[in-house]
C-alpha atoms as a PDB file:
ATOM      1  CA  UNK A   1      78.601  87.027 158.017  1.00  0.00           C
ATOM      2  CA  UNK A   2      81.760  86.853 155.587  1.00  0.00           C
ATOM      3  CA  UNK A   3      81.026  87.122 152.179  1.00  0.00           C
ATOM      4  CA  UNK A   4      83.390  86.010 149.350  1.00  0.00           C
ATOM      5  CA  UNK A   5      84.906  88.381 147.160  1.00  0.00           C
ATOM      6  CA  UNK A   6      83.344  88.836 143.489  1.00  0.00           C
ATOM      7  CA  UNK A   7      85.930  87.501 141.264  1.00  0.00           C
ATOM      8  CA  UNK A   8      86.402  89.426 138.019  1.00  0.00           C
ATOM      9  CA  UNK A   9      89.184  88.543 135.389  1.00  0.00           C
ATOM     10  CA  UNK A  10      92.723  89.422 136.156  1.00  0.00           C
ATOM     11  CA  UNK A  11      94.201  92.024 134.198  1.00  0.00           C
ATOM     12  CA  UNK A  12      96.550  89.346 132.267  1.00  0.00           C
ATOM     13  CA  UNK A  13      93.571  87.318 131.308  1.00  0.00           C
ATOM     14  CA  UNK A  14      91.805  90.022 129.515  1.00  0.00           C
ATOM     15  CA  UNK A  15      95.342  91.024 128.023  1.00  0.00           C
ATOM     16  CA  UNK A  16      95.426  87.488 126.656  1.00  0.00           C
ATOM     17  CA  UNK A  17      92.185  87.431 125.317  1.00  0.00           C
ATOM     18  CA  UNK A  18      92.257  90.583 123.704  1.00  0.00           C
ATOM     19  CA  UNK A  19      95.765  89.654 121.882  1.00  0.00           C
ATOM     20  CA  UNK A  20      94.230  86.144 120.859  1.00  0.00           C
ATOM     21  CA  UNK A  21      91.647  88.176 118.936  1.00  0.00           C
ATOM     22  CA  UNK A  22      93.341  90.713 117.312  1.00  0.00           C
ATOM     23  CA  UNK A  23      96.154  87.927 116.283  1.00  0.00           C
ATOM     24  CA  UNK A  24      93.054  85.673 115.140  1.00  0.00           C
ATOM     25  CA  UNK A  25      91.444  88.709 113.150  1.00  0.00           C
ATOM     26  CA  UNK A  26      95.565  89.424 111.736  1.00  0.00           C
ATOM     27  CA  UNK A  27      95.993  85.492 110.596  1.00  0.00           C
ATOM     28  CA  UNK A  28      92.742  85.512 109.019  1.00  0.00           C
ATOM     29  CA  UNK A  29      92.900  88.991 107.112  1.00  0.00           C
ATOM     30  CA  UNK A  30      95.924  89.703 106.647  1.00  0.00           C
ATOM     31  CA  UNK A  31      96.838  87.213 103.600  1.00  0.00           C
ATOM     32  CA  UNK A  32      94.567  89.010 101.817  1.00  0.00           C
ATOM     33  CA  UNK A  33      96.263  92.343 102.115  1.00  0.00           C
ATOM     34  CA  UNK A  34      98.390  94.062  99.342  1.00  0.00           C
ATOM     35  CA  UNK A  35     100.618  96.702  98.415  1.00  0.00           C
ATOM     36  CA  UNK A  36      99.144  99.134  95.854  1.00  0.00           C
ATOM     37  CA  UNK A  37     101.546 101.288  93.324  1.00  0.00           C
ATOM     38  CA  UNK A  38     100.646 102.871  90.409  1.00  0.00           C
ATOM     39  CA  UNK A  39     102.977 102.078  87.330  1.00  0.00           C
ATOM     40  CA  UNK A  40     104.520 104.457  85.866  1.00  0.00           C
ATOM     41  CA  UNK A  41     103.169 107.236  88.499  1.00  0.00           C
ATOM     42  CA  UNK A  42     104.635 106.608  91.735  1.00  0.00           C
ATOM     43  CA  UNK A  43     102.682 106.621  94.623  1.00  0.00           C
ATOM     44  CA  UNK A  44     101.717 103.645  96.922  1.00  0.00           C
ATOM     45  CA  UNK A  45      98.464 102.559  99.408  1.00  0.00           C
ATOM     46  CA  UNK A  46      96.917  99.279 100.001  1.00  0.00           C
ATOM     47  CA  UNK A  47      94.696  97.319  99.414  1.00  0.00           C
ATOM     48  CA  UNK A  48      92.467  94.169 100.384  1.00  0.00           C
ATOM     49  CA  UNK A  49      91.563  91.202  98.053  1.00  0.00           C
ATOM     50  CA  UNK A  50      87.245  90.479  98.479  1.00  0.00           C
ATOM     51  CA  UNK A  51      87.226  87.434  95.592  1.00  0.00           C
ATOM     52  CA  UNK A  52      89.348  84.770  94.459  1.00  0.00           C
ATOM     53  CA  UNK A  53      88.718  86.015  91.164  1.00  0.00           C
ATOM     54  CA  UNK A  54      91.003  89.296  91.430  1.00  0.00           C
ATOM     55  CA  UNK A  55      88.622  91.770  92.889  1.00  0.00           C
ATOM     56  CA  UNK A  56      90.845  94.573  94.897  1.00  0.00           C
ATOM     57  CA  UNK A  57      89.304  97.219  97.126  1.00  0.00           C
ATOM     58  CA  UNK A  58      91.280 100.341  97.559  1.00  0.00           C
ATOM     59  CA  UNK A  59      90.981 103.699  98.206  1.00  0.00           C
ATOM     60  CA  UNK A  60      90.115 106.150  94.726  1.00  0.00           C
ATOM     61  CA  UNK A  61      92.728 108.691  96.397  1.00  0.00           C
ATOM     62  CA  UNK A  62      95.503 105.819  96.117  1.00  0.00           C
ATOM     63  CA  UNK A  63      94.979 104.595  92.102  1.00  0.00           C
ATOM     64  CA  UNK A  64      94.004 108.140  91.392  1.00  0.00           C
ATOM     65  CA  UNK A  65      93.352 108.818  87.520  1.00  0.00           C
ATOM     66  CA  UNK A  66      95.832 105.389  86.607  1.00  0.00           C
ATOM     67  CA  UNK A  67      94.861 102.930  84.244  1.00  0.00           C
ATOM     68  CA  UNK A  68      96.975 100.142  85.629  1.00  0.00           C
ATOM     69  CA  UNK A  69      98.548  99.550  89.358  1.00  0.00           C
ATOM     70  CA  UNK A  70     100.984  96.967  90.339  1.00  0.00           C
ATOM     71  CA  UNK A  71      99.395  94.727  93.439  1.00  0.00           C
ATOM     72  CA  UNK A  72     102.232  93.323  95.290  1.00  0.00           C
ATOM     73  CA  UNK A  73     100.443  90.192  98.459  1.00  0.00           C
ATOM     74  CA  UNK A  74     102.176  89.310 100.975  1.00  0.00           C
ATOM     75  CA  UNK A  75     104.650  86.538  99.792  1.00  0.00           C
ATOM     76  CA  UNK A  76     106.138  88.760  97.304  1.00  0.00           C
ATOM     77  CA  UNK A  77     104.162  88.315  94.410  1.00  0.00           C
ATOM     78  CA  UNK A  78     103.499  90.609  92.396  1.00  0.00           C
ATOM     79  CA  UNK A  79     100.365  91.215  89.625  1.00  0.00           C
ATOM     80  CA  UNK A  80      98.854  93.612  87.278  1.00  0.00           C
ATOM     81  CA  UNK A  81      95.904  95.050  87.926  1.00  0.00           C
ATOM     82  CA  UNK A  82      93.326  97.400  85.923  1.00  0.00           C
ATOM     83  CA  UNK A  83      91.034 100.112  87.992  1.00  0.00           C
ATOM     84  CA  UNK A  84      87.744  98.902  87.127  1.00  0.00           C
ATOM     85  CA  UNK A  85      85.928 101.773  88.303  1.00  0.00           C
ATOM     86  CA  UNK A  86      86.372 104.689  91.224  1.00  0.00           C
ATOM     87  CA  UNK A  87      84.294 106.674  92.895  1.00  0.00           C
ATOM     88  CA  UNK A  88      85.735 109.942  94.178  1.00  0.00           C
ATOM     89  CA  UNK A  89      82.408 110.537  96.597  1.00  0.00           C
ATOM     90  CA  UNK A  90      83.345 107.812  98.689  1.00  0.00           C
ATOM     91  CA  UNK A  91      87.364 107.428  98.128  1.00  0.00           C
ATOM     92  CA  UNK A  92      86.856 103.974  97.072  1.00  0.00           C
ATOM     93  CA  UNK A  93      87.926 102.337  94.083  1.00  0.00           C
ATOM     94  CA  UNK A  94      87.987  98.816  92.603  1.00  0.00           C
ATOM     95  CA  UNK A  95      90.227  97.140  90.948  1.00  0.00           C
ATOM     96  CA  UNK A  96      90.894  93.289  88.993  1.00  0.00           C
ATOM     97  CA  UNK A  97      93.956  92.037  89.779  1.00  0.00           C
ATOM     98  CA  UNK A  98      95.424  89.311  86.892  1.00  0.00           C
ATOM     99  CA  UNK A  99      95.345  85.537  88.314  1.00  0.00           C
ATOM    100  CA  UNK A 100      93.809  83.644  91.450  1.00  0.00           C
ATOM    101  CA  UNK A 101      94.097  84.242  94.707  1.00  0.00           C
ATOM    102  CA  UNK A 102      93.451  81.970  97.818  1.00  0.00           C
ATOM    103  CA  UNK A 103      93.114  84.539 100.264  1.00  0.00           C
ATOM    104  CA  UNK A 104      90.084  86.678 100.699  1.00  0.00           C
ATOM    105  CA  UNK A 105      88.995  89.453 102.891  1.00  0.00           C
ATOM    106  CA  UNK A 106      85.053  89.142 103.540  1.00  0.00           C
ATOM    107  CA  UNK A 107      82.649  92.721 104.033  1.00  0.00           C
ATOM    108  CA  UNK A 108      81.344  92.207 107.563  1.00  0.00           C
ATOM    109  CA  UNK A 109      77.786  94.299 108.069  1.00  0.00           C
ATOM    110  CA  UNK A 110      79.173  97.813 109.543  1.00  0.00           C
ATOM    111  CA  UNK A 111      75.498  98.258 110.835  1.00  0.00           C
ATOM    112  CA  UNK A 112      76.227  96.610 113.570  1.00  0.00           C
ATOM    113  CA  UNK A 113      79.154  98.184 114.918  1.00  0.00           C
ATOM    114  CA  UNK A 114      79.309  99.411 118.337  1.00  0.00           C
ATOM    115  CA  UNK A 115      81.354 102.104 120.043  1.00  0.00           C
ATOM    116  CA  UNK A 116      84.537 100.430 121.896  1.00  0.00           C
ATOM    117  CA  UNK A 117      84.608  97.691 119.955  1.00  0.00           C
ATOM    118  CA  UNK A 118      88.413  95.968 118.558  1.00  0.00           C
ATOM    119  CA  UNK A 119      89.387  97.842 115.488  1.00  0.00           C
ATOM    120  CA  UNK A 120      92.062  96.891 113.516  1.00  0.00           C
ATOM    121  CA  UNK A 121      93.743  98.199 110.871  1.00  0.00           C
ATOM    122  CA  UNK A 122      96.301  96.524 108.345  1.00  0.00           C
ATOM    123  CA  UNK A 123      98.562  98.221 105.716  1.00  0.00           C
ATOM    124  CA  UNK A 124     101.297  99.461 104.529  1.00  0.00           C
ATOM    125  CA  UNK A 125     102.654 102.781 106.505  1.00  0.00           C
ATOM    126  CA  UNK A 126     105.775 104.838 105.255  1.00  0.00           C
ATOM    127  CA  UNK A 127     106.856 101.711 103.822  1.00  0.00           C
ATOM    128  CA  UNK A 128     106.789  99.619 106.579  1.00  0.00           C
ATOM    129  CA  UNK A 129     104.605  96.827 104.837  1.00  0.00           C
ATOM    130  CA  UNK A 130     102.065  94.924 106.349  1.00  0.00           C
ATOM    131  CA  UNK A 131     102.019  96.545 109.593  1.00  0.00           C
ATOM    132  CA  UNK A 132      99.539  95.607 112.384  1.00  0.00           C
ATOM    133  CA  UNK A 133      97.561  98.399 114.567  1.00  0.00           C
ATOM    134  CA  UNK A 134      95.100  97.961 116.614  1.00  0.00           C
ATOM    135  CA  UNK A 135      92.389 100.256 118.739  1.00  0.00           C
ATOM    136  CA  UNK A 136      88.210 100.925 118.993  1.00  0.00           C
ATOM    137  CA  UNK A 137      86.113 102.122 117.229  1.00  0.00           C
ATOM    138  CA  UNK A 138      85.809 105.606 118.500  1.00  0.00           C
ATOM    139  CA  UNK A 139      82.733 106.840 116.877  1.00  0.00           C
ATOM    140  CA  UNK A 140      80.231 105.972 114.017  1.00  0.00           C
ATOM    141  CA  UNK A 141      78.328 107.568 111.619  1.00  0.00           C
ATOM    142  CA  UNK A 142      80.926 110.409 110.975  1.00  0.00           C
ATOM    143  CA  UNK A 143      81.340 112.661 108.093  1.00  0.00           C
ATOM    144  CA  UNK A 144      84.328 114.304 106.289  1.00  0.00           C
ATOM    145  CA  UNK A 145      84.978 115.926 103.178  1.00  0.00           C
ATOM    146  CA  UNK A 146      86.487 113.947 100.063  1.00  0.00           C
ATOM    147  CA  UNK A 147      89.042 114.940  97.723  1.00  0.00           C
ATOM    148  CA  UNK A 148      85.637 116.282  95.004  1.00  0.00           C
ATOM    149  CA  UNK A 149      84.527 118.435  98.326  1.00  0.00           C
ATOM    150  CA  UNK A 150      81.410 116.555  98.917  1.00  0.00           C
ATOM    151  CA  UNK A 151      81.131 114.834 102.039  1.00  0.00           C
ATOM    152  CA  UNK A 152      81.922 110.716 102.501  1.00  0.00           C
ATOM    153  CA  UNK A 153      78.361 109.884 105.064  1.00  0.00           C
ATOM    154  CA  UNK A 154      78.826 106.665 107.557  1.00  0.00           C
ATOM    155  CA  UNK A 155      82.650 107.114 108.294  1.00  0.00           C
ATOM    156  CA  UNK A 156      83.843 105.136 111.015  1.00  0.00           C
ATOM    157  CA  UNK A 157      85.951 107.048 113.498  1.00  0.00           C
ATOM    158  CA  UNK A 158      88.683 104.882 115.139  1.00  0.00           C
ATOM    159  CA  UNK A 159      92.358 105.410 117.368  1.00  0.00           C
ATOM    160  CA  UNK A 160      94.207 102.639 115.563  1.00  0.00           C
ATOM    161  CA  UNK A 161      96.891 104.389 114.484  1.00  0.00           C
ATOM    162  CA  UNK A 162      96.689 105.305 110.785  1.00  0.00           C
ATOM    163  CA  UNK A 163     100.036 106.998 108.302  1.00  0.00           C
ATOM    164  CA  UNK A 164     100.746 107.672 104.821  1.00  0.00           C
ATOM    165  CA  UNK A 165     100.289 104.366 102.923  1.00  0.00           C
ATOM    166  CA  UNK A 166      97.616 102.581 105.290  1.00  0.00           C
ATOM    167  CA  UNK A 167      94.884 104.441 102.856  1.00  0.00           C
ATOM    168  CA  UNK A 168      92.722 101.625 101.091  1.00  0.00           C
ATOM    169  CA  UNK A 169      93.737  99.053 103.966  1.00  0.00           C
ATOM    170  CA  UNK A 170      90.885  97.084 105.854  1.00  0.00           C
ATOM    171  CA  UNK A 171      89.861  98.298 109.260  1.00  0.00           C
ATOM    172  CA  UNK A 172      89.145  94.641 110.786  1.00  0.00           C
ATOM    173  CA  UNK A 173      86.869  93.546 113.361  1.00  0.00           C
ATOM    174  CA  UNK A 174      87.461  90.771 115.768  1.00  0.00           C
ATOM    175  CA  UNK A 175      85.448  88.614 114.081  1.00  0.00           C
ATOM    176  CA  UNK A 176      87.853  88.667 111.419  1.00  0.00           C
ATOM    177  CA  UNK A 177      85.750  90.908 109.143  1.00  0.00           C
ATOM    178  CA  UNK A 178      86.180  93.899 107.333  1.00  0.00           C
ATOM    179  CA  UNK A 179      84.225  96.782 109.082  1.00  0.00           C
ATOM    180  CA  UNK A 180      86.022  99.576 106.606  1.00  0.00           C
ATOM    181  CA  UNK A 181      88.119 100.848 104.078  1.00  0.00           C
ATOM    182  CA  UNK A 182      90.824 102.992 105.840  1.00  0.00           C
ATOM    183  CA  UNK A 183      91.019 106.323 104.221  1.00  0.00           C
ATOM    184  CA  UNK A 184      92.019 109.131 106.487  1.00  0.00           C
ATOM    185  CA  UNK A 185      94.089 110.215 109.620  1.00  0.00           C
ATOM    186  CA  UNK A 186      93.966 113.905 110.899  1.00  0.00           C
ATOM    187  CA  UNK A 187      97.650 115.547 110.898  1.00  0.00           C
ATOM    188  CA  UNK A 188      98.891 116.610 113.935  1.00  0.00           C
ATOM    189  CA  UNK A 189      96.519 114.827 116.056  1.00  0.00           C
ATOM    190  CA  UNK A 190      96.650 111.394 117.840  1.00  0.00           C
ATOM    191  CA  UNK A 191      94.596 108.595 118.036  1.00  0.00           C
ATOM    192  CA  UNK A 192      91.832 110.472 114.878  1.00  0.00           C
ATOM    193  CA  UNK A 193      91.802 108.048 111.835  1.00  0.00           C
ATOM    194  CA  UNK A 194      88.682 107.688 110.051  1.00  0.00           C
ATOM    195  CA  UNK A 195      87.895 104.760 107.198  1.00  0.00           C
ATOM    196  CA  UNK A 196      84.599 104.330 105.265  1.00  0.00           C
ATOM    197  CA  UNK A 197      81.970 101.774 106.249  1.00  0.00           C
ATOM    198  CA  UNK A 198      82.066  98.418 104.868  1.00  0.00           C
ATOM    199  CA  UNK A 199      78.422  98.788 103.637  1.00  0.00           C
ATOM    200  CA  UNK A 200      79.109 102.257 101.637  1.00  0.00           C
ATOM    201  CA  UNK A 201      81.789 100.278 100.199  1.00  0.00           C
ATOM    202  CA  UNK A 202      79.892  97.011  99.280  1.00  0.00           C
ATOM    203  CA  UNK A 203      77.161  99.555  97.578  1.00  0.00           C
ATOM    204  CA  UNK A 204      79.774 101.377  95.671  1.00  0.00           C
ATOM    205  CA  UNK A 205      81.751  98.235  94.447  1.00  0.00           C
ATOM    206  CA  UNK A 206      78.284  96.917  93.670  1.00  0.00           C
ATOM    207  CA  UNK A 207      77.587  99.871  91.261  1.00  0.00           C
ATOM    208  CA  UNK A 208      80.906  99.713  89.659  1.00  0.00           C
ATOM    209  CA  UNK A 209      80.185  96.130  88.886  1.00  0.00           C
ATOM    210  CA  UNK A 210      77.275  96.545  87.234  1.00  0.00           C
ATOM    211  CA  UNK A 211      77.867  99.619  85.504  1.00  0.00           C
ATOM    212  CA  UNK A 212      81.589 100.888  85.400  1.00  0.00           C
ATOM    213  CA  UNK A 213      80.135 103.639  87.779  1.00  0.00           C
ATOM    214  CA  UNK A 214      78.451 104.682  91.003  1.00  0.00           C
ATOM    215  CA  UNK A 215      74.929 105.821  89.417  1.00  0.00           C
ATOM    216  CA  UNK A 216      73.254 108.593  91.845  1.00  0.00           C
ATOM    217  CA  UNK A 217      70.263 110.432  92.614  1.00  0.00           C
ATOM    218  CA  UNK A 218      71.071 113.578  94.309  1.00  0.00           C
ATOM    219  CA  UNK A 219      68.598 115.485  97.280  1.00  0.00           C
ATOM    220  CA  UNK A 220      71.109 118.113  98.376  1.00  0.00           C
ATOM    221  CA  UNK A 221      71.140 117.439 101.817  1.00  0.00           C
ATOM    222  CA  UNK A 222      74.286 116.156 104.523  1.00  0.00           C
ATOM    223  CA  UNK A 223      72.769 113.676 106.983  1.00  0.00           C
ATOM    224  CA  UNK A 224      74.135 111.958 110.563  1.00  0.00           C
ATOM    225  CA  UNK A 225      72.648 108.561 111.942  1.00  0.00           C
ATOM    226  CA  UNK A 226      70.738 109.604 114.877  1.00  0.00           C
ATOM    227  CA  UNK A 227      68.615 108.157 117.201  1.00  0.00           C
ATOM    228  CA  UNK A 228      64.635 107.821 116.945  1.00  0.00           C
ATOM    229  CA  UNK A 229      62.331 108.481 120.148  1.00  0.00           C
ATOM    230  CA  UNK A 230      60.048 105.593 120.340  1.00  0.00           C
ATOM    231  CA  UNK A 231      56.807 108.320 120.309  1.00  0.00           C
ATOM    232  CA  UNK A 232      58.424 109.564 116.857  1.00  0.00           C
ATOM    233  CA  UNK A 233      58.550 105.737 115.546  1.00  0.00           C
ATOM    234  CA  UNK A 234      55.457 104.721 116.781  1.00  0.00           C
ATOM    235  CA  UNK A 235      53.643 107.959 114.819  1.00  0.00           C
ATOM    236  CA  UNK A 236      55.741 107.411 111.711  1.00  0.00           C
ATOM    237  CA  UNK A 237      54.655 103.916 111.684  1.00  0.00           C
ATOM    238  CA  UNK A 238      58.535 102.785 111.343  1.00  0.00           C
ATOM    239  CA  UNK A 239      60.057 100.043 113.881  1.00  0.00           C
ATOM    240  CA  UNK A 240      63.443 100.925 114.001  1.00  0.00           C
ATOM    241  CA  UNK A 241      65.195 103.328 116.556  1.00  0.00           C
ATOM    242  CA  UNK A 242      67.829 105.011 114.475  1.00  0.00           C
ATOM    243  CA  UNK A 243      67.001 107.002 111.352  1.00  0.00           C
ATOM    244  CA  UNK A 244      69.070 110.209 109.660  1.00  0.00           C
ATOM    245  CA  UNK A 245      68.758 113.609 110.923  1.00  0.00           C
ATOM    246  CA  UNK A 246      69.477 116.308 107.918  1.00  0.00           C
ATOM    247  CA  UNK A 247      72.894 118.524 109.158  1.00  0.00           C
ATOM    248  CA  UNK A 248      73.064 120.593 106.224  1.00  0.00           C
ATOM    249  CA  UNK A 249      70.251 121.434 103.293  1.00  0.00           C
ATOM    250  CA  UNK A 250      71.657 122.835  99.786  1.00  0.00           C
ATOM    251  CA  UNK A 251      70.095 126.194  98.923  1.00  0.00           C
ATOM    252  CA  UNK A 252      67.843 125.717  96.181  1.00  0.00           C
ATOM    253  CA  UNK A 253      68.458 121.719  95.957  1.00  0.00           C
ATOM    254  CA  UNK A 254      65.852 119.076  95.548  1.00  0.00           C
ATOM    255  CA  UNK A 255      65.355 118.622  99.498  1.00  0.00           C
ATOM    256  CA  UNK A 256      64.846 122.497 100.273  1.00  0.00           C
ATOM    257  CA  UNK A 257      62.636 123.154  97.113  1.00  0.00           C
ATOM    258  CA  UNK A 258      60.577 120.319  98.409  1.00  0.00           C
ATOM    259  CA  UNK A 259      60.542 122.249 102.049  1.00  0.00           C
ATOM    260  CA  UNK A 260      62.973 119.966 103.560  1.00  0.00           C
ATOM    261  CA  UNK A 261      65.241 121.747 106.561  1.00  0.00           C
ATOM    262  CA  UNK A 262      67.981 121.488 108.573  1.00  0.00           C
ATOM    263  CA  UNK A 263      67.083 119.097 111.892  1.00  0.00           C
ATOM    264  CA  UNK A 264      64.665 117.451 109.868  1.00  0.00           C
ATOM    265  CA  UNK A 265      65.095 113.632 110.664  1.00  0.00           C
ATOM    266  CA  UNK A 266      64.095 111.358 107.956  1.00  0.00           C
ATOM    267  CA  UNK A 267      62.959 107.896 109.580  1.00  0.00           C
ATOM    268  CA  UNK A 268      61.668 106.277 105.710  1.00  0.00           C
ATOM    269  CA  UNK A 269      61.301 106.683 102.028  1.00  0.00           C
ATOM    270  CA  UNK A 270      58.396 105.472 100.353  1.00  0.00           C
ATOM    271  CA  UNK A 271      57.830 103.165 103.828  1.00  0.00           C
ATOM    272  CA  UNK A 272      61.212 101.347 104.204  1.00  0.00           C
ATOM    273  CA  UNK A 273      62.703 102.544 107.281  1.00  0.00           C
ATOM    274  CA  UNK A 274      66.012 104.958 106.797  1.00  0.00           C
ATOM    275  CA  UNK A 275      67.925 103.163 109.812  1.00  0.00           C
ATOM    276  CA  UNK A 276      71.194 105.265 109.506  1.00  0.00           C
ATOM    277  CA  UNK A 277      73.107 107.215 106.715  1.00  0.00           C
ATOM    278  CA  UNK A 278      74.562 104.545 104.716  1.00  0.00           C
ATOM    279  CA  UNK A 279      70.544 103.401 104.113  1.00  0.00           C
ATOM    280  CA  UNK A 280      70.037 106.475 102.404  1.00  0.00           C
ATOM    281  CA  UNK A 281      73.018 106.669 100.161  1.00  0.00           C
ATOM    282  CA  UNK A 282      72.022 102.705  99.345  1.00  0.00           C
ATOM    283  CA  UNK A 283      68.006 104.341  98.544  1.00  0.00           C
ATOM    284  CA  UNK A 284      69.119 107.299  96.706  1.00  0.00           C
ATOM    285  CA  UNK A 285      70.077 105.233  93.772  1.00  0.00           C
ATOM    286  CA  UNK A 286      69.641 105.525  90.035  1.00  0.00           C
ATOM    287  CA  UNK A 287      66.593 104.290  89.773  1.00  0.00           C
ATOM    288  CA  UNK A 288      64.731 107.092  91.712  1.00  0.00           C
ATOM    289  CA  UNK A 289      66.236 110.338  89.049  1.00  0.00           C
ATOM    290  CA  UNK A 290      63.390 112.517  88.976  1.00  0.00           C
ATOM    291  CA  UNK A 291      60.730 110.475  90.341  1.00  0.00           C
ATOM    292  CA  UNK A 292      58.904 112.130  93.419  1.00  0.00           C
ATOM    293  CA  UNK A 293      60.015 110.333  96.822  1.00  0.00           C
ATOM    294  CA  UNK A 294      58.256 110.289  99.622  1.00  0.00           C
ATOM    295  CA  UNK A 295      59.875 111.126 102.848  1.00  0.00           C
ATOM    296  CA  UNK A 296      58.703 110.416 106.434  1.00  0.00           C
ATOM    297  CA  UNK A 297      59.726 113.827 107.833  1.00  0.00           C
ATOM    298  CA  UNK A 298      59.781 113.622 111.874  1.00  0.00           C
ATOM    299  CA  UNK A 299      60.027 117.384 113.957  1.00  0.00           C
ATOM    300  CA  UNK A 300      58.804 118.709 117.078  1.00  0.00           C
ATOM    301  CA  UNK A 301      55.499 119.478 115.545  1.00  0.00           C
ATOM    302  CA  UNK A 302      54.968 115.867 114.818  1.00  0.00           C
ATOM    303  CA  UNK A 303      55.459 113.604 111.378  1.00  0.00           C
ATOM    304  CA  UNK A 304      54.608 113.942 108.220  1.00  0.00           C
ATOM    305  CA  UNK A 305      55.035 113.013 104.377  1.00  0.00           C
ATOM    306  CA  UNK A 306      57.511 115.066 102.687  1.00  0.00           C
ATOM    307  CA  UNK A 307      57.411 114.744  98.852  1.00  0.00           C
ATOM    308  CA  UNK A 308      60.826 115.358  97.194  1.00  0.00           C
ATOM    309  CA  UNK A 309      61.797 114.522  93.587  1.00  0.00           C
ATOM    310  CA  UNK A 310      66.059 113.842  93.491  1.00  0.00           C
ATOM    311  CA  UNK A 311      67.918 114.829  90.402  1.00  0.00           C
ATOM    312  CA  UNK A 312      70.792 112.747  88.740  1.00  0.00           C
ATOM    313  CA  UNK A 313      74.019 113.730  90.790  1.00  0.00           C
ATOM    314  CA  UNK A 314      76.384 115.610  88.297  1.00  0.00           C
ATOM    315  CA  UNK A 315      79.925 114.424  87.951  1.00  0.00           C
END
């Protein structure tokens, strides 16, 4: 007996489809992507508009300690703009730009990001503005050191390719969303770029908002998203599969005095589920400055309830 031959999609179908998206994702994002230059102190990045209203997302390494930038769209035009806040922690900074605009980029949910998926990045490289590149995501929940020496949590690894100038440009899903805030390539290596989650950025443009400044409780610990056995969530009563296993504890910090230690994995505080890193940078916020947490502390010798009290994060 004869049987047919599985057909799978040819090789110039799938190169269609995957062009169709990224150009899609381009058309859609793109608009909304500027040229950043600080007046009066050289230097250039970009940028990505979020609100009609002027709102500008950029990296804190690219408006630096200016007052005022020039942001430069597309068709040429060019606006003042005024750094409403930064946040060195993160590399991100905000900025209003004067007048409307039509074109917006919107923050997709970077929780749901999945290893291989499109990643694109727009921007402005060596001067060659509004370039297109285009990879995966190569890896999530990441870590690397910012320019204050603390360490940026929830960075998204990707291979599209990233130069001098791209920093504060959107990293772009398919869906036409942005996933991150480009911030980073490794020198001397290919196909290592790194940009900061979309929902560490929509927290720290929150704070700024609200109060000029990213407010911070501080535990003293470096974190990775990790997976959660299903024995471990059933016993710390937590339905989620991913929580935040502690890669570092500071000597003498909130987390250690409290007998917190390295491998430690943290699956909730004060019963809401810690689902990956950027949940606990969203949870250590202002509000819980010396006020005694409670941690759900999973290890080999089973779970259990961790108090730690988090100080207010200096600088």
């Amino acid at each position: 007996m004869a049987f047919a031959a599985e057909k799978f999609p040819s090789d110039d179908t799938l190169l269609d489809a995957y062009s169709v998206s990224v150009a899609d994702a381009v058309d859609r994002i793109g608009p909304a992507v500027c040229r950043i230059e600080r007046i009066g102190a050289g230097g250039h990045g970009s940028g990505f508009v979020i609100a009609q209203d002027g709102l500008v997302v950029t990296n804190f390494h690219v408006v630096g300690d200016a007052r005022a930038v020039r942001v430069t769209m597309p068709d040429g035009a060019a606006r003042e703009g005024h750094v409403l806040g930064r946040d060195p922690d993160t590399d991100i900074a905000l900025v209003r730009a004067d007048g409307s605009f039509a074109d917006v980029a919107p923050l997709g949910d970077s929780k749901r990001l999945r290893r291989g998926q499109i990643a694109i990045a727009i921007g402005n490289p060596l001067g060659f503005e509004w370039t297109v590149t285009a990879g995966v995501v190569s890896a999530l929940g990441r870590s690397m050191r910012a320019s204050t020496g603390r360490l940026i949590d929830d960075v998204i690894q990707t291979d599209a390719a990233l130069n001098p100038g791209n920093s504060g440009g959107p990293l772009v899903s398919s869906a036409g969303e942005v996933i991150g805030v480009n911030t980073a390539m490794i020198h001397g290596a290919q196909g290592i770029a790194f940009a900061v989650a979309s929902n560490t950025a929509n927290f720290v443009i929150s704070e700024i908002i609200r109060f000029g400044r990213v407010r911070r409780a501080f535990i003293g610990v470096s974190a990775d998203t990790t997976n959660l056995p299903r024995r471990a969530a059933l016993l710390s009563q937590v339905t989620t599969n991913t929580a935040v296993r502690l890669r570092s504890v500071e000597k003498n910090g909130p987390a250690a005095k409290a007998g917190l230690k390295e491998g430690d994995i943290i699956a909730a505080i004060d019963g809401r589920p810690v689902t990956g890193v950027d949940d606990l940078v969203r949870m250590l916020d202002a509000e819980r400055i010396d006020r005694a947490t409670l941690c759900t502390v999973v290890r080999r010798t089973g779970v259990s309830q961790v108090a730690v009290t988090p100080v207010a994060r200096a600088g």
